[in-house]
N, C-alpha and C. Protein backbone atom coordinates (compact mmCIF):
# COMPACT_ATOMS: atom_id res chain seq x y z
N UNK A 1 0.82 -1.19 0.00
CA UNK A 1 0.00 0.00 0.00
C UNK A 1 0.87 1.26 0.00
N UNK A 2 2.08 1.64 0.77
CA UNK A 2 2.67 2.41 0.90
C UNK A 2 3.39 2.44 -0.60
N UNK A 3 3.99 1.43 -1.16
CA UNK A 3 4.62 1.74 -2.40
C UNK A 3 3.68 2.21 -3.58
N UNK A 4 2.24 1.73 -3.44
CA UNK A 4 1.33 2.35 -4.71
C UNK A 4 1.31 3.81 -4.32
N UNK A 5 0.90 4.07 -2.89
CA UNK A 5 0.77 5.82 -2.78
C UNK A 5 1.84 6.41 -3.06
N UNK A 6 3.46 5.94 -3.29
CA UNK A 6 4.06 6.53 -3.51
C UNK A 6 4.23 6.32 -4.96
N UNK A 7 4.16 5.37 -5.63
CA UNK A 7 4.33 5.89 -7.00
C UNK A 7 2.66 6.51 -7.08
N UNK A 8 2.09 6.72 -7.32
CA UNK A 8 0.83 7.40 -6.86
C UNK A 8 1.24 8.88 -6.74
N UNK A 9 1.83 9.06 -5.76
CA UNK A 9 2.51 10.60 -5.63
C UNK A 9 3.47 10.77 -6.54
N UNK A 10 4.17 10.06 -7.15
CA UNK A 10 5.39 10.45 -8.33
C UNK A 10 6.61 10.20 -7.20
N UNK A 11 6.44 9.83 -6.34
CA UNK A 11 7.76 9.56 -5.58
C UNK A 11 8.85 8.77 -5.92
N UNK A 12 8.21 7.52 -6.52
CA UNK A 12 8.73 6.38 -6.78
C UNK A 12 7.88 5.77 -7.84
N UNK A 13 9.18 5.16 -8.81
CA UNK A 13 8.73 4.54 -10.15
C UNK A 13 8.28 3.12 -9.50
N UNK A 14 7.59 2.79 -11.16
CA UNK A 14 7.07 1.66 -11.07
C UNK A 14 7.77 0.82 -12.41
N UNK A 15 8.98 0.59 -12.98
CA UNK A 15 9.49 0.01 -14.30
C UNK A 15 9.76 -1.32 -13.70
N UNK A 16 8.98 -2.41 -13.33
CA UNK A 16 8.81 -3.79 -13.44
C UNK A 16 9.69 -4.35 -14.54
N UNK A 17 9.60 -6.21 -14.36
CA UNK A 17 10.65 -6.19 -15.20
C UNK A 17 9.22 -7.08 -16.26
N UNK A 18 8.25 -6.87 -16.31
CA UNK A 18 7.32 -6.74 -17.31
C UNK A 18 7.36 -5.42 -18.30
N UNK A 19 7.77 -4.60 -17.60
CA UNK A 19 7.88 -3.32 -18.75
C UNK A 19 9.21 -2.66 -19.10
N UNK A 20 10.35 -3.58 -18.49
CA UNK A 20 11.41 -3.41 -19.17
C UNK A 20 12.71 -4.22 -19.81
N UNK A 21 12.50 -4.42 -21.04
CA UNK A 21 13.17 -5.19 -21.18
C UNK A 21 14.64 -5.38 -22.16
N UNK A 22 14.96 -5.80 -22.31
CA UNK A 22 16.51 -5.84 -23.26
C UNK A 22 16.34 -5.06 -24.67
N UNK A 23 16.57 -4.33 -24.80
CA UNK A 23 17.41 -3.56 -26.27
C UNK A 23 16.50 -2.19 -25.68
N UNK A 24 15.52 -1.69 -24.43
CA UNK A 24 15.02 -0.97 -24.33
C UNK A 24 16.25 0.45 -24.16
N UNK A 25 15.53 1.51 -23.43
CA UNK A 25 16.83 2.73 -22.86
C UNK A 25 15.93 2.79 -21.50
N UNK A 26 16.49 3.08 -20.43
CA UNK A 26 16.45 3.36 -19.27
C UNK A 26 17.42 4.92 -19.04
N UNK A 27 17.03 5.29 -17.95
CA UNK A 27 17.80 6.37 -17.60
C UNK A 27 18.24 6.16 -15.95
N UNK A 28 19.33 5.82 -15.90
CA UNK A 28 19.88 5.39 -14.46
C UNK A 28 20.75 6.52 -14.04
N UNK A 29 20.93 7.08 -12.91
CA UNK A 29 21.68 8.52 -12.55
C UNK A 29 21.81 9.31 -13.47
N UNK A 30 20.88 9.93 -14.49
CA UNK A 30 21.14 10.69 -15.30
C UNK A 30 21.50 10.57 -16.21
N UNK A 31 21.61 9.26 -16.37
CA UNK A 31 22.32 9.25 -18.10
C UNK A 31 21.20 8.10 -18.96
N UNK A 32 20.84 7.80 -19.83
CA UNK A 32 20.37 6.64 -20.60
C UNK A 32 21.26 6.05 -21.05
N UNK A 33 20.52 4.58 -20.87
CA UNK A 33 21.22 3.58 -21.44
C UNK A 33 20.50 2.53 -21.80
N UNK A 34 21.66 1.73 -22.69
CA UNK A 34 20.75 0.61 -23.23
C UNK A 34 20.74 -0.26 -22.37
N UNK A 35 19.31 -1.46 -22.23
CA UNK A 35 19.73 -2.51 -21.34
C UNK A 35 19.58 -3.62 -22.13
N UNK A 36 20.46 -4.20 -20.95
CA UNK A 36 21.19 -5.74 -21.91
C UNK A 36 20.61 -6.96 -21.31
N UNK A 37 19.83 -6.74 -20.06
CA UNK A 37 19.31 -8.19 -19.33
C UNK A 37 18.64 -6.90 -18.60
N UNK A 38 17.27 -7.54 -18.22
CA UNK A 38 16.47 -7.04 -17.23
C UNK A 38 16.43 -8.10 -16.09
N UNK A 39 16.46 -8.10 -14.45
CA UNK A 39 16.07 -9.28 -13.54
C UNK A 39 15.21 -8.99 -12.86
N UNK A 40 14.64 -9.40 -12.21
CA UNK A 40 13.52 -8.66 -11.08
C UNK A 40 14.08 -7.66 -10.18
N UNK A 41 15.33 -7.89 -9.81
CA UNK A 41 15.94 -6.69 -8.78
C UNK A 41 16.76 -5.88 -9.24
N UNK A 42 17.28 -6.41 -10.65
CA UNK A 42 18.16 -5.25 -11.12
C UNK A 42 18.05 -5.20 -12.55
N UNK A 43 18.81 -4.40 -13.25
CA UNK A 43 18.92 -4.03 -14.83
C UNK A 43 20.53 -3.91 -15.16
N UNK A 44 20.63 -4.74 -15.78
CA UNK A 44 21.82 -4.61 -16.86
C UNK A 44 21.79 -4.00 -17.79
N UNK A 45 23.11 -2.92 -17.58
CA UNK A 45 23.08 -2.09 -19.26
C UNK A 45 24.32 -2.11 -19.44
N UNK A 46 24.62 -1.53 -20.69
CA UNK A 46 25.84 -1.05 -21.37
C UNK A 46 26.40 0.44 -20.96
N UNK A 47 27.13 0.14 -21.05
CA UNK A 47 28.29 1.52 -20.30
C UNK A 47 29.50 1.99 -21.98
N UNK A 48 29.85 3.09 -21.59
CA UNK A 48 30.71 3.91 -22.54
C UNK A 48 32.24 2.65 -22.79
N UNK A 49 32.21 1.46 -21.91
CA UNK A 49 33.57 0.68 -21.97
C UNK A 49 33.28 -0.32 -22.46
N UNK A 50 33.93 -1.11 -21.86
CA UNK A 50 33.67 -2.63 -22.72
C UNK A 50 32.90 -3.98 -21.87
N UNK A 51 32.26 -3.36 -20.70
CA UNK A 51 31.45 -3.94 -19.75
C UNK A 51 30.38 -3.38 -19.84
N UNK A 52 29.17 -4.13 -19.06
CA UNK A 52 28.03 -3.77 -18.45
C UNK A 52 27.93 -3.57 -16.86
N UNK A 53 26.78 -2.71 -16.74
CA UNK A 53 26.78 -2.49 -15.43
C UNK A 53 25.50 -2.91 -14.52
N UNK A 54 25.35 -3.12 -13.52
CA UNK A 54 24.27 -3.69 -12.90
C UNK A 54 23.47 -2.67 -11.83
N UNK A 55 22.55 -2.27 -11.97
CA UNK A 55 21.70 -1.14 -11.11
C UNK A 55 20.55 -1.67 -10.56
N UNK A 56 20.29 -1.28 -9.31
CA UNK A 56 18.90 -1.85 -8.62
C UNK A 56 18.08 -1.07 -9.70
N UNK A 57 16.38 -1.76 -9.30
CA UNK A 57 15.59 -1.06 -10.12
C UNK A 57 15.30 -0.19 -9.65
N UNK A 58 14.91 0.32 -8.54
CA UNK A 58 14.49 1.50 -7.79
C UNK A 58 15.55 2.51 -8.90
N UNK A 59 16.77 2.47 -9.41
CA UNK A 59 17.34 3.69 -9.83
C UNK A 59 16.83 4.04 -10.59
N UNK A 60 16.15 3.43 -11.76
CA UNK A 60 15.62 3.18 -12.92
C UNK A 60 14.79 4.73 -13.03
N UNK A 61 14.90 5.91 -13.77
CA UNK A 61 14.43 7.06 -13.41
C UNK A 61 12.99 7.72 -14.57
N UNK A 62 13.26 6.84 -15.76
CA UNK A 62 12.77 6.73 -16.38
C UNK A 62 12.57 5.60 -17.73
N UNK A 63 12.02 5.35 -18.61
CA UNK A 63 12.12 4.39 -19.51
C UNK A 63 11.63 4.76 -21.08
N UNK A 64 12.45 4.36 -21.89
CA UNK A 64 12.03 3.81 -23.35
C UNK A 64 12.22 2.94 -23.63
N UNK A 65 10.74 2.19 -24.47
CA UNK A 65 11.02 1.51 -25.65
C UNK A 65 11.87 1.03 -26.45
N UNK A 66 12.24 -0.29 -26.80
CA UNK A 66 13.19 -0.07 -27.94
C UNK A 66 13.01 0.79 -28.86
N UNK A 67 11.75 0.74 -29.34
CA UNK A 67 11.34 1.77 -30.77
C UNK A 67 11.81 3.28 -30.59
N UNK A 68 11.57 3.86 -29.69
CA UNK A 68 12.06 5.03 -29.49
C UNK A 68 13.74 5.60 -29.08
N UNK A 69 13.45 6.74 -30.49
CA UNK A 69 14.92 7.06 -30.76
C UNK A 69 15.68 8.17 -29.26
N UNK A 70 17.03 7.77 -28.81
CA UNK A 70 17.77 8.69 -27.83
C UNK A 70 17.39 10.01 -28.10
N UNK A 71 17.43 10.83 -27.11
CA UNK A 71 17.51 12.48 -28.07
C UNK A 71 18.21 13.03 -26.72
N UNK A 72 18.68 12.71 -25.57
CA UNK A 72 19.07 13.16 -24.36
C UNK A 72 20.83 12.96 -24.53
């Protein structure tokens, strides 16, 4: 109950790993990125190197689609 009123209030997202999934963009501390594995507790993406990185979902700040093009 407390987590619906807060995404409810905009406090806190709701990007499940039903609505996010691999080749999508996420935006984790400010930056977007692509993700490479979604899990229930975290998201794998691609980074500027030659690794991926692993983020709880709570960071998850916003989301796109694969279909939709970067513009940030």
């Amino acid at each position: 109950m407390v987590r619906a009123e807060q995404i409810g209030d905009g406090v806190a997202t709701n990007y499940g790993r039903e609505s996010v999934t691999s080749g999508d963009l996420v935006k984790i501390r400010g930056h977007w990125r692509k993700v490479v594995r979604a899990n229930v507790k975290t998201v794998s993406v691609e980074t500027d190197y030659s690794w991926t990185e692993k983020a709880p979902r709570h960071e998850v700040q916003d989301h796109r689609g694969a279909t939709v093009e970067e513009d940030d």
